[in-house]
N, C-alpha and C. Protein backbone atom coordinates (compact mmCIF):
# COMPACT_ATOMS: atom_id res chain seq x y z
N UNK A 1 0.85 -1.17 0.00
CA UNK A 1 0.00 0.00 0.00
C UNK A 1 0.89 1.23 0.00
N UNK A 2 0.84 2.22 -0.98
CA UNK A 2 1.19 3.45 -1.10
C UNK A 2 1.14 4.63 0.11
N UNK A 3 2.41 4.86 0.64
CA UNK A 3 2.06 5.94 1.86
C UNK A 3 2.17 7.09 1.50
N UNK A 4 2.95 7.31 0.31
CA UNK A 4 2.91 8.65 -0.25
C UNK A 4 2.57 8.65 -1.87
N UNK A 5 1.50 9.85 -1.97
CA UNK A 5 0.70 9.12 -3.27
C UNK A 5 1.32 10.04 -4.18
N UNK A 6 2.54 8.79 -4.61
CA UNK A 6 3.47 9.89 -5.86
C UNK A 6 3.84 8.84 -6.58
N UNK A 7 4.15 9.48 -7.89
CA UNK A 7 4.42 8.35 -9.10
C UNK A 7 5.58 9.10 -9.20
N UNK A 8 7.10 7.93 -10.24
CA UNK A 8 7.84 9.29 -10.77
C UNK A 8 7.65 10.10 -11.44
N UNK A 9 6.35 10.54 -12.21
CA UNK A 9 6.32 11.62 -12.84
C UNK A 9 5.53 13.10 -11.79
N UNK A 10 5.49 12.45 -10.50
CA UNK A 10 4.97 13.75 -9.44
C UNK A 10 3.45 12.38 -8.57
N UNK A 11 2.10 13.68 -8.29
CA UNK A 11 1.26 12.95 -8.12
C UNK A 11 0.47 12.53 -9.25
N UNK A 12 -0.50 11.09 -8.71
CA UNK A 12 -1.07 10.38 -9.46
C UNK A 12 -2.74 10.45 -9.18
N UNK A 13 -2.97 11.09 -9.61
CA UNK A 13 -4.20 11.58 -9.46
C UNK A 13 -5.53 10.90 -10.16
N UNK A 14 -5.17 9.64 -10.90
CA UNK A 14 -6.22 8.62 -10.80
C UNK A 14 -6.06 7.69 -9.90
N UNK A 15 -5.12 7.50 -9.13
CA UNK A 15 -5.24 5.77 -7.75
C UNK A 15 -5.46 7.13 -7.00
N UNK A 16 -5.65 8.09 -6.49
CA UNK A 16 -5.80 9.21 -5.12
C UNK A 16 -6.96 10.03 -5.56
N UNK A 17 -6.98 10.53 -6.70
CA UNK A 17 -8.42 11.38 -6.66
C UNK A 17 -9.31 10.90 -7.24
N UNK A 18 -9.42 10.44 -8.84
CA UNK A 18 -10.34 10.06 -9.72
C UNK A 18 -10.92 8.81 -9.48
N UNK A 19 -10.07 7.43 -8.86
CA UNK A 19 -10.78 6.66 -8.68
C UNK A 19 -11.29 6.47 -7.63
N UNK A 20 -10.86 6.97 -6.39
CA UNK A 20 -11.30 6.83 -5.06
C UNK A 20 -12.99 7.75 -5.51
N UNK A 21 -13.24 8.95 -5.75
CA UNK A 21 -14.04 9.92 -6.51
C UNK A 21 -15.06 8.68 -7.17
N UNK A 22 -14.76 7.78 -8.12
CA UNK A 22 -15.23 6.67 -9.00
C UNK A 22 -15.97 6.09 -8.44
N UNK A 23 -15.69 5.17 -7.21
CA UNK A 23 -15.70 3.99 -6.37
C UNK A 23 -16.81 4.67 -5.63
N UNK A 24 -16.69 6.07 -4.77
CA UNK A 24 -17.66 6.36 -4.16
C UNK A 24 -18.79 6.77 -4.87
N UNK A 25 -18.90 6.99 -5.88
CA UNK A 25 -20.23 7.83 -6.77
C UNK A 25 -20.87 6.08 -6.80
N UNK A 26 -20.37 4.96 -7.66
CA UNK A 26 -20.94 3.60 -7.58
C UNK A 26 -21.47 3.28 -6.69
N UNK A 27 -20.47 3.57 -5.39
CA UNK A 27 -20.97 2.73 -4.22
C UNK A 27 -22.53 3.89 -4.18
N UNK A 28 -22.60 4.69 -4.25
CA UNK A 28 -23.52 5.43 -4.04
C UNK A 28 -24.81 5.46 -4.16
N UNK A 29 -24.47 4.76 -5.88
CA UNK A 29 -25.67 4.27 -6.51
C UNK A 29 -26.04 3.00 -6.09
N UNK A 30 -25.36 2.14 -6.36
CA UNK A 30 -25.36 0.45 -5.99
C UNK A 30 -26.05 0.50 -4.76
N UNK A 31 -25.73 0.98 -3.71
CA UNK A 31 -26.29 0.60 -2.10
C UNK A 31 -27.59 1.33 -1.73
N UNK A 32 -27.89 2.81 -2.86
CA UNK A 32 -29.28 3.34 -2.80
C UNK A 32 -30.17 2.31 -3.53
N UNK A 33 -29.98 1.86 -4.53
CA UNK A 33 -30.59 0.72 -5.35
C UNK A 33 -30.89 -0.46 -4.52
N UNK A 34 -29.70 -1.05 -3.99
CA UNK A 34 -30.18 -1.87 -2.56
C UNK A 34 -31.01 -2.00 -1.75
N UNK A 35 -30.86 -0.77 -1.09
CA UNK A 35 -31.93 0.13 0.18
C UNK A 35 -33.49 0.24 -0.55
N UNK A 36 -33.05 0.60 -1.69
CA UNK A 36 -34.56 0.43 -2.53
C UNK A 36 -35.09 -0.54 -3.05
N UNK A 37 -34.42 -2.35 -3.34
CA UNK A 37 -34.63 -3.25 -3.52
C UNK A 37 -35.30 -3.91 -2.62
N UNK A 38 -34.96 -3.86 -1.25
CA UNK A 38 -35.44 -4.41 -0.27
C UNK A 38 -36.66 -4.09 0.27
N UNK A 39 -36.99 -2.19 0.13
CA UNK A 39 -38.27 -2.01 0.64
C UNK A 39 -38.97 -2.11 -0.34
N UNK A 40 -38.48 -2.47 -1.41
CA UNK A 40 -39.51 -2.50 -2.75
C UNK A 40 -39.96 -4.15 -2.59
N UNK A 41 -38.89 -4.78 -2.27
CA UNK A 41 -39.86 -6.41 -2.18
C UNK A 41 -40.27 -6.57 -0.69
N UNK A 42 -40.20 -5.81 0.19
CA UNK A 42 -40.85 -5.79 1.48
C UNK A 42 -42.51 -5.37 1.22
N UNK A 43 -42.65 -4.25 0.27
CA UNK A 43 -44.11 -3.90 0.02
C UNK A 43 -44.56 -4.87 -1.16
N UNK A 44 -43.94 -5.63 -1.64
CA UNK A 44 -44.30 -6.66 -2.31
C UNK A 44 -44.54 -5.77 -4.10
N UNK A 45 -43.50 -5.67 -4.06
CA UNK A 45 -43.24 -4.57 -5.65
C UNK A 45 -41.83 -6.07 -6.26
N UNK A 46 -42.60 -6.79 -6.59
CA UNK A 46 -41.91 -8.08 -7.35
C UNK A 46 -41.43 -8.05 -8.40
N UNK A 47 -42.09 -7.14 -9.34
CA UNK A 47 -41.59 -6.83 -10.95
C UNK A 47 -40.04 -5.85 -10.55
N UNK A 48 -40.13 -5.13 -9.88
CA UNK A 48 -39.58 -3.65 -9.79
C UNK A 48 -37.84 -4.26 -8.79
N UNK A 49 -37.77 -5.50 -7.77
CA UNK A 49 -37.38 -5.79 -7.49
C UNK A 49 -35.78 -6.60 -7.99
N UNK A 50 -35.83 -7.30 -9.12
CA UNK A 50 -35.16 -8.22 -9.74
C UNK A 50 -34.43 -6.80 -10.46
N UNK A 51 -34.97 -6.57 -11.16
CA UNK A 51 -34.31 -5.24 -12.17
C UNK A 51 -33.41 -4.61 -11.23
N UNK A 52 -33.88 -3.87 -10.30
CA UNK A 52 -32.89 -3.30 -9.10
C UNK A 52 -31.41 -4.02 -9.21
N UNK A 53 -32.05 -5.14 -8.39
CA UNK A 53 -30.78 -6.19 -8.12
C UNK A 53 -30.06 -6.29 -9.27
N UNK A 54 -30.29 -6.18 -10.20
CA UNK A 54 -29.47 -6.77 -11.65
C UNK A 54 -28.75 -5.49 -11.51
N UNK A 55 -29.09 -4.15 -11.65
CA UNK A 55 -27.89 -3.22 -12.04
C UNK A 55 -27.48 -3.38 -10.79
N UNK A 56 -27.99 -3.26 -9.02
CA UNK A 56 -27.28 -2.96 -8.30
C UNK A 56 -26.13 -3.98 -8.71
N UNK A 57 -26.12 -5.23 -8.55
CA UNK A 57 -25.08 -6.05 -8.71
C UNK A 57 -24.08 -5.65 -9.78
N UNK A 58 -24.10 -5.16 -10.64
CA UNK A 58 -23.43 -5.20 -11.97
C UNK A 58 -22.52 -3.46 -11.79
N UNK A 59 -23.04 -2.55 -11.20
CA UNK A 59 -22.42 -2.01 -10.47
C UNK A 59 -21.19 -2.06 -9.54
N UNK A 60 -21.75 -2.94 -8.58
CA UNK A 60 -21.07 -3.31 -7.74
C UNK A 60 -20.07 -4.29 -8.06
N UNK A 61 -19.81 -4.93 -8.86
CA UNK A 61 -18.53 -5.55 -9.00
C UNK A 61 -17.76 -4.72 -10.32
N UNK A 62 -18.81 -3.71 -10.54
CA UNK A 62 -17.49 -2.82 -11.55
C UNK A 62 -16.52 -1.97 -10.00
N UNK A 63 -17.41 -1.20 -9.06
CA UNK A 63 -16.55 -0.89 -8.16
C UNK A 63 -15.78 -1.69 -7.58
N UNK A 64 -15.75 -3.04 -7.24
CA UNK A 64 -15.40 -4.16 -6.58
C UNK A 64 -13.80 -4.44 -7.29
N UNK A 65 -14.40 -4.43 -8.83
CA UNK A 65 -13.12 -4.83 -9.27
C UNK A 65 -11.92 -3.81 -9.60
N UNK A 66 -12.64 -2.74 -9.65
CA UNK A 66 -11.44 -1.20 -9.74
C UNK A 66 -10.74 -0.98 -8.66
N UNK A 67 -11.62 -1.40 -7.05
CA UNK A 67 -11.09 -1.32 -5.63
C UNK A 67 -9.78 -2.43 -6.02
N UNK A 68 -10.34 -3.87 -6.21
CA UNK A 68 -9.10 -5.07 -6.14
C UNK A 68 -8.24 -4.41 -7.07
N UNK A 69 -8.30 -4.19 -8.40
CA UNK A 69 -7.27 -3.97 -9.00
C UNK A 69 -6.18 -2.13 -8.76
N UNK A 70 -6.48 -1.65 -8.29
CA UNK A 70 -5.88 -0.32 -7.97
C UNK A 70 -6.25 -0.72 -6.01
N UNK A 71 -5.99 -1.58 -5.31
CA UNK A 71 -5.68 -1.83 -3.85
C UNK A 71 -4.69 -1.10 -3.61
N UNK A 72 -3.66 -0.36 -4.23
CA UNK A 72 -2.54 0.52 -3.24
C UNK A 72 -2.71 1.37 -2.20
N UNK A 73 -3.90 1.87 -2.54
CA UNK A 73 -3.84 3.25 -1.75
C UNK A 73 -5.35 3.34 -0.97
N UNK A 74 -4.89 3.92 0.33
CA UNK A 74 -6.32 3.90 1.01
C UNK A 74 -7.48 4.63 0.60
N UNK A 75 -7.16 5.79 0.07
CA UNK A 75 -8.04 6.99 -0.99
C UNK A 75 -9.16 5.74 -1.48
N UNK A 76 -8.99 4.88 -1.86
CA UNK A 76 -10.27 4.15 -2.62
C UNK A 76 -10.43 3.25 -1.29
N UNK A 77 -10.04 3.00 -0.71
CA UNK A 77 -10.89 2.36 0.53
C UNK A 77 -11.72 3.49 1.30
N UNK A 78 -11.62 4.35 1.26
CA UNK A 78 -12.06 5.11 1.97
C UNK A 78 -13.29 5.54 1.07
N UNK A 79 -13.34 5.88 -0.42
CA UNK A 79 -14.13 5.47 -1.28
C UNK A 79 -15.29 4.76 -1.08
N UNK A 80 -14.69 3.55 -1.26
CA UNK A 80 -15.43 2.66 -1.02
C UNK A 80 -16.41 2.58 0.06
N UNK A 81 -16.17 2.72 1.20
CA UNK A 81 -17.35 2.86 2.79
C UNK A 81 -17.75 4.07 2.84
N UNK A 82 -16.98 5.31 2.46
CA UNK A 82 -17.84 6.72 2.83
C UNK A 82 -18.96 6.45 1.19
N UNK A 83 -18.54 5.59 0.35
CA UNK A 83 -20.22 5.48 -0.35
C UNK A 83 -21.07 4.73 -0.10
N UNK A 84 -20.37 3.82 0.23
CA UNK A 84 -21.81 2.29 1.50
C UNK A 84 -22.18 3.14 2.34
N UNK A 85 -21.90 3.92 3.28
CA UNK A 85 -22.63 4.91 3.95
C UNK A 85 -23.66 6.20 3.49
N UNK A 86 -23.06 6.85 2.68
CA UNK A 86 -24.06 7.43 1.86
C UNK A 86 -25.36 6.86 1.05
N UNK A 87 -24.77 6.58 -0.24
CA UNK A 87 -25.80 4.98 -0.28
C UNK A 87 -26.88 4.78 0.43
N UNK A 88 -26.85 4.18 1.29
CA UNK A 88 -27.54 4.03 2.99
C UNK A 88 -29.05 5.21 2.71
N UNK A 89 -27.59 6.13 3.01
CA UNK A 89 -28.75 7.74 3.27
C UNK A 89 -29.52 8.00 1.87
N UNK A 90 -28.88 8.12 0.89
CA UNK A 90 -29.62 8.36 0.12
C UNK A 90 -30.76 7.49 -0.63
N UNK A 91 -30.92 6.47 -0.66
CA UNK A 91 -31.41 5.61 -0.59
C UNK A 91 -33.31 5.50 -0.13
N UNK A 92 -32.56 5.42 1.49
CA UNK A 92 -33.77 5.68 2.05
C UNK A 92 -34.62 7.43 1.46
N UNK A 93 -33.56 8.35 1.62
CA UNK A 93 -34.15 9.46 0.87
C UNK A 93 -34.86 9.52 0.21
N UNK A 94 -34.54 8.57 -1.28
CA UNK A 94 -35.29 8.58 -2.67
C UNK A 94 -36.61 7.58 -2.32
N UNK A 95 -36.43 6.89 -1.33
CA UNK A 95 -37.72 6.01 -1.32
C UNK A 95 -39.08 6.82 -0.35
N UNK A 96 -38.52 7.43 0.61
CA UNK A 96 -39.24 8.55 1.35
C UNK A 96 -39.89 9.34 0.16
N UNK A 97 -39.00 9.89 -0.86
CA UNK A 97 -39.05 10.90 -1.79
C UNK A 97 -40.30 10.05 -2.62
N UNK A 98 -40.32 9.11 -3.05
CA UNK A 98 -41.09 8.37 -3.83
C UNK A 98 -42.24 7.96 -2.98
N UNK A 99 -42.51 7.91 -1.78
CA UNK A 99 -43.14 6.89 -1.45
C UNK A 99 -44.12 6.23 -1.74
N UNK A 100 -43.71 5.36 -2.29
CA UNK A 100 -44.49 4.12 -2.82
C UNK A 100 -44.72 3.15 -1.52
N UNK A 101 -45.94 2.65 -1.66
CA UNK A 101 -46.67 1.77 -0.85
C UNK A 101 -48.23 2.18 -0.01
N UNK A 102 -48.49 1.66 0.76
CA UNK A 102 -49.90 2.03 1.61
C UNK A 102 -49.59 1.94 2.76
N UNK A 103 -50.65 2.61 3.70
CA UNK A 103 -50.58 2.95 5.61
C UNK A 103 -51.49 2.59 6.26
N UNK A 104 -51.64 2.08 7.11
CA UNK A 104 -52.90 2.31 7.85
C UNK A 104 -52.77 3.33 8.78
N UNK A 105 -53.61 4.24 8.85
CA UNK A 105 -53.59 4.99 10.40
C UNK A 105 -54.36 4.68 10.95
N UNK A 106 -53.82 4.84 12.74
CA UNK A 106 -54.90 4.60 13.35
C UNK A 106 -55.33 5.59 14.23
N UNK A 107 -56.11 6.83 14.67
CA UNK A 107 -56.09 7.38 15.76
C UNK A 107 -57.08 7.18 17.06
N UNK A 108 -56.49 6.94 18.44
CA UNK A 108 -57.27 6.78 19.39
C UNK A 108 -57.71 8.12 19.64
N UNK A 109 -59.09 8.66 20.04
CA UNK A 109 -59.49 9.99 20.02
C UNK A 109 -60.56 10.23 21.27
N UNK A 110 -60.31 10.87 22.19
CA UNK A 110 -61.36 10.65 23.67
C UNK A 110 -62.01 11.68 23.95
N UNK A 111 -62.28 12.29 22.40
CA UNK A 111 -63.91 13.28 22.15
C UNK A 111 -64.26 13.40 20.74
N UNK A 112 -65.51 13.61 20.87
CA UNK A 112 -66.14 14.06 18.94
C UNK A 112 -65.25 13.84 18.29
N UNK A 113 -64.83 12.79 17.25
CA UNK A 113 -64.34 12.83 16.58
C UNK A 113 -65.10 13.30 14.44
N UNK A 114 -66.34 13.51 15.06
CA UNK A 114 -67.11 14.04 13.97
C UNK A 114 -66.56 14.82 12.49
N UNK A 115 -66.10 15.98 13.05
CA UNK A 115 -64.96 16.99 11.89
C UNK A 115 -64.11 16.67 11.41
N UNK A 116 -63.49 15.60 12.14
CA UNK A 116 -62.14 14.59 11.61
C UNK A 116 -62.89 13.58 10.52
N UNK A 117 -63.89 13.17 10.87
CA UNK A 117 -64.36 12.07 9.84
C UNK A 117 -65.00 12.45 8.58
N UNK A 118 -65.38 13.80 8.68
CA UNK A 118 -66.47 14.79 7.78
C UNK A 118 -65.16 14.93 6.83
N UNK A 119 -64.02 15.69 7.14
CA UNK A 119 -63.33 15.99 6.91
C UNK A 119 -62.56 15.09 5.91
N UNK A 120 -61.90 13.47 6.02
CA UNK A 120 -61.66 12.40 5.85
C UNK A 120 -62.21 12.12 4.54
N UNK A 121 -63.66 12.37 4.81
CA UNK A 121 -64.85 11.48 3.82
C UNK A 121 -64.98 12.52 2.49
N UNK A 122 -64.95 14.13 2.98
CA UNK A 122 -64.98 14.89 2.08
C UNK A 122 -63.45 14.73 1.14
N UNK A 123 -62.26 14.47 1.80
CA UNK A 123 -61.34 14.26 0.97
C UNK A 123 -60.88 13.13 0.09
N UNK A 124 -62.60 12.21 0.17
CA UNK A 124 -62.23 10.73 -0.49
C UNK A 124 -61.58 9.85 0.13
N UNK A 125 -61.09 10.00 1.29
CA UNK A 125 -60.67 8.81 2.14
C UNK A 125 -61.55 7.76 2.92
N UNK A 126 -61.06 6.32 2.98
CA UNK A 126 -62.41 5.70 3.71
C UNK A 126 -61.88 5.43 5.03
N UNK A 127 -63.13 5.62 5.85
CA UNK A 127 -62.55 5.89 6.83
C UNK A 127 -63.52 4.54 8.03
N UNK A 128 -63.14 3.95 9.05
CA UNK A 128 -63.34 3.08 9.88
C UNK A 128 -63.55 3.53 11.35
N UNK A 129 -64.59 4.06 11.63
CA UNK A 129 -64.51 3.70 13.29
C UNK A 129 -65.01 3.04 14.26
N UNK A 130 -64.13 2.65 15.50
CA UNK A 130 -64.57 1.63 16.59
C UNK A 130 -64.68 2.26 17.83
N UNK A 131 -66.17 1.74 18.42
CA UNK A 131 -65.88 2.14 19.81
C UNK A 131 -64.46 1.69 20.71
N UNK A 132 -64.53 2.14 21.60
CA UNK A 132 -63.60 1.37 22.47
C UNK A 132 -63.24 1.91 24.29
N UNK A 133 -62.46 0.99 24.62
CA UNK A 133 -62.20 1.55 25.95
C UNK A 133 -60.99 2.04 26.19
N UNK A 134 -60.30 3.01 26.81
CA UNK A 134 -59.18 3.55 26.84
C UNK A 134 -58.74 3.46 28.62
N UNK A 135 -57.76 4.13 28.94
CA UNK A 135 -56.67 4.13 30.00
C UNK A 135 -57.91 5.43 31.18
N UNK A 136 -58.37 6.34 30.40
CA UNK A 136 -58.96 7.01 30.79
C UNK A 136 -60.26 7.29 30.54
N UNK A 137 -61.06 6.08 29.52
CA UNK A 137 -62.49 6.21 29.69
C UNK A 137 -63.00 5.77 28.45
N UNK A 138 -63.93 6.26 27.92
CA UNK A 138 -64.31 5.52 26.42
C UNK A 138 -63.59 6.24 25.47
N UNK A 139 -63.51 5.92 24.06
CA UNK A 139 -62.34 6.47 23.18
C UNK A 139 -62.94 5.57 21.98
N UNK A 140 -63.00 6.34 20.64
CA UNK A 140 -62.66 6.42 19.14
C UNK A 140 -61.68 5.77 18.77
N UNK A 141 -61.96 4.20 18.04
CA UNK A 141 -61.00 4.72 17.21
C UNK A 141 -61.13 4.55 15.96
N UNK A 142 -60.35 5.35 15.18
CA UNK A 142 -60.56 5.82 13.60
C UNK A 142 -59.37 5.17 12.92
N UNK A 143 -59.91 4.38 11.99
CA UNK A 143 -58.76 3.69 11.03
C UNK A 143 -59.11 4.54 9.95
N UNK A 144 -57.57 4.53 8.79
CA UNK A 144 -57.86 4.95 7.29
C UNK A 144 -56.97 4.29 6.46
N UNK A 145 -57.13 3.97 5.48
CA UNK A 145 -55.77 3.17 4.95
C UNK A 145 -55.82 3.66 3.48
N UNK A 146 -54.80 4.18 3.60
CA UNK A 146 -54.29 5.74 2.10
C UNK A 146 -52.99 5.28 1.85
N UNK A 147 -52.70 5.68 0.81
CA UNK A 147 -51.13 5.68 -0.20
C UNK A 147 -50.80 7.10 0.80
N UNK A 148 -49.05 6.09 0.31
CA UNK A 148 -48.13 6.70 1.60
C UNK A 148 -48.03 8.30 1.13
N UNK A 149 -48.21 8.80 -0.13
CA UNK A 149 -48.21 9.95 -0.45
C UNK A 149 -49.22 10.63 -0.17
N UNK A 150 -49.98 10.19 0.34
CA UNK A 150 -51.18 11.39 1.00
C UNK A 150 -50.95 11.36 2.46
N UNK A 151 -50.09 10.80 2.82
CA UNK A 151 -50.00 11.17 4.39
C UNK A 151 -50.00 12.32 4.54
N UNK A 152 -49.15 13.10 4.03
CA UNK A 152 -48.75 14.43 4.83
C UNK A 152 -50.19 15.18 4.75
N UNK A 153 -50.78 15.57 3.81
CA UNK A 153 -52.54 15.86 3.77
C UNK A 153 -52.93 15.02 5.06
N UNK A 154 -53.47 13.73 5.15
CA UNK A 154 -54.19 13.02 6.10
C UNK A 154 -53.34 14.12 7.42
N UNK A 155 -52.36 13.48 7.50
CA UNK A 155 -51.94 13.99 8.52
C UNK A 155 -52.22 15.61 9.24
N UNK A 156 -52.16 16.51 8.31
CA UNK A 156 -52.34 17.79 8.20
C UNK A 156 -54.29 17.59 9.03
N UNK A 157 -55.46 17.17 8.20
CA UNK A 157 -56.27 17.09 8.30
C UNK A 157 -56.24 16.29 9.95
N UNK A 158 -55.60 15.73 10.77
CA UNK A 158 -55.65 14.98 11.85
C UNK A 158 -55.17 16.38 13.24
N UNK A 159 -54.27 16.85 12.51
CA UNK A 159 -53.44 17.84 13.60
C UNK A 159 -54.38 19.30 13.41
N UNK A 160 -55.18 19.56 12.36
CA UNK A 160 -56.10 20.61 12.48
C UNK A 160 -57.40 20.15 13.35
N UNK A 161 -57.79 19.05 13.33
CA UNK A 161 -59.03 18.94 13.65
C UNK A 161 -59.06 18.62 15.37
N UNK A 162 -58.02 17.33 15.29
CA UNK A 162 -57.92 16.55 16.55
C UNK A 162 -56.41 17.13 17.08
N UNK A 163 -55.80 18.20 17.54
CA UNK A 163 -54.76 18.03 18.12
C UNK A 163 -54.26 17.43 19.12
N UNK A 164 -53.11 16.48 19.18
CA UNK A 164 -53.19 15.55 20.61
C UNK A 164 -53.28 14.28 20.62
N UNK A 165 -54.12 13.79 19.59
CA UNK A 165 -55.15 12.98 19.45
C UNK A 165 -53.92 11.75 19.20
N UNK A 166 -53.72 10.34 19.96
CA UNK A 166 -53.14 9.46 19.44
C UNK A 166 -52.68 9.04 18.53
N UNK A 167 -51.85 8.97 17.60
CA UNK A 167 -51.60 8.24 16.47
C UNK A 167 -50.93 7.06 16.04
N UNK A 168 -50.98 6.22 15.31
CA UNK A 168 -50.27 5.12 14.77
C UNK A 168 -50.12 5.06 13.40
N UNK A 169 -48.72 4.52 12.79
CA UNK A 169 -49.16 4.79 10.96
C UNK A 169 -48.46 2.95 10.97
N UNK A 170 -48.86 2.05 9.95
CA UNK A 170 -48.12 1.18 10.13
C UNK A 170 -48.26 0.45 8.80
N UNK A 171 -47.15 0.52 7.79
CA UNK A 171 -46.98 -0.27 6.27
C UNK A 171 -47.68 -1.54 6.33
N UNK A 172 -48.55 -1.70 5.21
CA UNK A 172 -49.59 -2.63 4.54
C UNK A 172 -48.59 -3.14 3.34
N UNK A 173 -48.64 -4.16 3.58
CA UNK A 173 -47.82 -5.07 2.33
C UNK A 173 -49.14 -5.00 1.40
N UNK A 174 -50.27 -5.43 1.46
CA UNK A 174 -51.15 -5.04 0.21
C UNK A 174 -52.26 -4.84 0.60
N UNK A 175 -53.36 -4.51 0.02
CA UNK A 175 -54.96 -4.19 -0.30
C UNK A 175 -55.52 -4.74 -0.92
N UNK A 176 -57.02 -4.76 -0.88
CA UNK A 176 -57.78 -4.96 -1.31
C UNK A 176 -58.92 -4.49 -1.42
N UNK A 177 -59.59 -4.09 -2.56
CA UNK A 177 -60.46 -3.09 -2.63
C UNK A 177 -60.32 -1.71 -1.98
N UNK A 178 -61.59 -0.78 -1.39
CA UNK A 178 -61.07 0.16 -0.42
C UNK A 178 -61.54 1.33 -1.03
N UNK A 179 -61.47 2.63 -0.49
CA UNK A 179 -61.88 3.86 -0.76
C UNK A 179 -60.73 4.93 -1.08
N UNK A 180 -59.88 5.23 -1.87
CA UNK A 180 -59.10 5.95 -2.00
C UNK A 180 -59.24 7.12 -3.01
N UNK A 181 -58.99 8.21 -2.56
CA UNK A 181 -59.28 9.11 -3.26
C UNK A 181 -58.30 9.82 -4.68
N UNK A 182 -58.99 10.16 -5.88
CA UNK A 182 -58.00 11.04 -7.23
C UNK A 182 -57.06 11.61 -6.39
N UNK A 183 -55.73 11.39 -7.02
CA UNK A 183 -54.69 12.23 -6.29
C UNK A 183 -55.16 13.60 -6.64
N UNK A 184 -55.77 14.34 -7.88
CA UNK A 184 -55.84 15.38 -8.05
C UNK A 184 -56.95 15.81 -7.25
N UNK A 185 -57.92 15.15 -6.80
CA UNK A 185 -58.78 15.79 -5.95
C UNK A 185 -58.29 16.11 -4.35
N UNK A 186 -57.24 15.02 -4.04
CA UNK A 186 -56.20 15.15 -2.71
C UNK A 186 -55.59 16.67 -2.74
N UNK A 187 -55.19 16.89 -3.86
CA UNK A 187 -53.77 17.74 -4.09
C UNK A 187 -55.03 19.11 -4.01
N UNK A 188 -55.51 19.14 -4.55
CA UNK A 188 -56.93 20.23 -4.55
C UNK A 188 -57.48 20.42 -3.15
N UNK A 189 -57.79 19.75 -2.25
CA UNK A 189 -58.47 20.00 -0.74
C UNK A 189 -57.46 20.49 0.13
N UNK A 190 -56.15 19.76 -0.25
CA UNK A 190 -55.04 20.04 0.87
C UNK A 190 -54.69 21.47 0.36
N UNK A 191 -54.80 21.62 -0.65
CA UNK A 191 -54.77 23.32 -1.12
C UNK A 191 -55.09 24.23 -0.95
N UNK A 192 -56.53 23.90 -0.83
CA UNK A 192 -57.44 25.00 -0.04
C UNK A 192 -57.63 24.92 0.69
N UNK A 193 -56.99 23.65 1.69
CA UNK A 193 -57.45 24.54 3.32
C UNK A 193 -56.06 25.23 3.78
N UNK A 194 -55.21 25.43 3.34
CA UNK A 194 -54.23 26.27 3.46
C UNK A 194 -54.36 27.33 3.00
């Protein structure tokens, strides 16, 4: 291993800058593709899954084999893990960014929950409620089960109406049937009540 990164013609600025630079942009991609392979066959996205894996892999042993063959110098090891770490982050990012899949919410609610449900129903969401007993007396509760991209709306609609009010959100591997509302009619209500 190289301790001083010099060639005889001075420095060498593809084994120290360009490929270490190389190795991490791959790893970057390869391990976000990963991170996205897994929650993609966790929500049961089967088509979308295999494809992933094929470039992540094919990626990854182009970085794999540029790391083995240029091994002198730590610059590409270092490469190499500060992009498995990134990767990581970005990854989850783009899948947040995308979110693809479905939720259930649930909120426990220990008054009128009326405006919350009016509210719900007017935005095309279907909505579920159960009596019940709570820690402190009788209590609501309200299920809804929406694509993960209308949370932030649902959500919005939960913290105006019910502030306080219990919550739970928890990933649905799949559905069936159900009440879900035009995204464009979503994108339209959450609009105007702002």
């Amino acid at each position: 291993m190289d301790i001083l990164p010099q060639t005889s013609a001075g420095f060498d600025w593809f084994a120290w800058v360009i490929l270490p630079v190389l190795i991490f942009i791959a790893r970057i991609i390869d391990v976000s593709l990963g991170t996205m392979r897994i929650i993609f066959t966790s929500r049961g996205l089967q088509k979308l899954a295999p494809l992933l894996g094929f470039i992540e892999v094919f990626i990854w042993i182009i970085a794999t084999s540029q790391l083995v063959k240029h091994a002198q110098n730590v610059a590409a090891y270092l490469g190499y893990a500060a992009g498995f770490a990134a990767g990581n982050y970005v990854g989850m990012y783009l899948e947040n960014r995308l979110a693809i899949g479905t939720v259930t919410l649930r909120a426990i609610i220990r008054r009128d929950p009326a405006e919350l449900i009016q509210r719900l129903h007017d935005s095309g969401f279907g909505i579920t409620t159960v009596d019940g007993q709570g820690s402190a007396g009788e209590v609501k509760i309200v299920y809804s089960t929406i694509k993960r991209r209308d949370l932030p709306a649902v959500m919005a609609i939960f913290h105006e109406t019910l502030p306080g009010a219990f919550l739970s959100i928890e990933e649905v591997r799949s559905t069936e049937q159900g009440v879900f509302p035009a995204t464009k009619n979503l994108v339209d209500n959450f609009t105007k009540k702002k």
